[in-house]
Protein backbone atom coordinates (compact mmCIF):
# COMPACT_ATOMS: atom_id res chain seq x y z
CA UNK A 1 13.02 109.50 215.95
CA UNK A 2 13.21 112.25 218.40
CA UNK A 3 14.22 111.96 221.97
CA UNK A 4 15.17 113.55 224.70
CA UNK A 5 18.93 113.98 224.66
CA UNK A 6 19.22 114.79 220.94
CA UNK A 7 20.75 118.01 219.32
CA UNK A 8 18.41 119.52 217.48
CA UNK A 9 18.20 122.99 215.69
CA UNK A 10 14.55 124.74 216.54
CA UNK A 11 12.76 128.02 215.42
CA UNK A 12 11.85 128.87 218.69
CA UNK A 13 7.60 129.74 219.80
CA UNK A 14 8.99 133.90 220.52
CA UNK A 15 10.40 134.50 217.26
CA UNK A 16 7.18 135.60 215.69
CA UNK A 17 9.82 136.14 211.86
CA UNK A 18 9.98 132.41 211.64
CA UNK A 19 13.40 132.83 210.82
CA UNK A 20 15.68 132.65 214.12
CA UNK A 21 17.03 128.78 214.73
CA UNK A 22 18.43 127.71 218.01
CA UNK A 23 20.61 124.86 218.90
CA UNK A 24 20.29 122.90 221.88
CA UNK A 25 19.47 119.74 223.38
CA UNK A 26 16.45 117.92 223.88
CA UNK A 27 14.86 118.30 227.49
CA UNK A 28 11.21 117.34 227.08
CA UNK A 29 9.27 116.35 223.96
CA UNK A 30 5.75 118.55 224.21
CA UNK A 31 3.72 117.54 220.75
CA UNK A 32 2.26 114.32 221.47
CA UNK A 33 1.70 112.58 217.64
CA UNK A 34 4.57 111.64 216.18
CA UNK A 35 4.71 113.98 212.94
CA UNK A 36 3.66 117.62 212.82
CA UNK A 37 3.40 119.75 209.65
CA UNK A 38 5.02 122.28 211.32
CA UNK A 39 7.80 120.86 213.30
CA UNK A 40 7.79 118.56 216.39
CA UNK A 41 7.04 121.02 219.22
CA UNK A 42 10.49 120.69 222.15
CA UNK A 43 11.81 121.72 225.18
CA UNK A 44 15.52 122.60 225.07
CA UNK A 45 18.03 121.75 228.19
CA UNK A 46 18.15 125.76 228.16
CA UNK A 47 14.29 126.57 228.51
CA UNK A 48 13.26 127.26 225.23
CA UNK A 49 10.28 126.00 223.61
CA UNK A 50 10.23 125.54 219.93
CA UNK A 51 9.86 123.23 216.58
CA UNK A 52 12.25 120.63 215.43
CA UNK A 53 13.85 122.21 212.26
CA UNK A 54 16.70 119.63 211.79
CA UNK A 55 18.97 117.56 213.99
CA UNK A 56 22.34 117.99 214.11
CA UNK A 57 25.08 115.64 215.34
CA UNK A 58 26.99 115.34 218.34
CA UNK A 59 30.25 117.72 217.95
């Protein structure tokens, strides 16, 4: 389950290709159901906003 904290990979809401992904960590969850066809929508620590695309562990 996604939380806040997490390292995630996204395809962040400006990249109108769909194919840019962006790792960061969880700030702020934004979708409010638990599943989304699309991706959970996110806030990263760094201010992006995107979908959930995979997580990734800690390094």
């Amino acid at each position: 389950m996604l939380r806040p904290g997490l390292l995630v990979t996204i395809n962040p809401r400006s990249d109108k290709t769909r194919e840019l992904l962006v790792e960061g960590v969880i700030e702020e969850i934004l979708t409010s159901s638990n599943t989304h066809p699309h991706g959970i929508l996110v806030r990263l620590q760094s201010k992006e906003v995107g979908r959930v695309k995979s997580i990734q562990a800690r390094k």
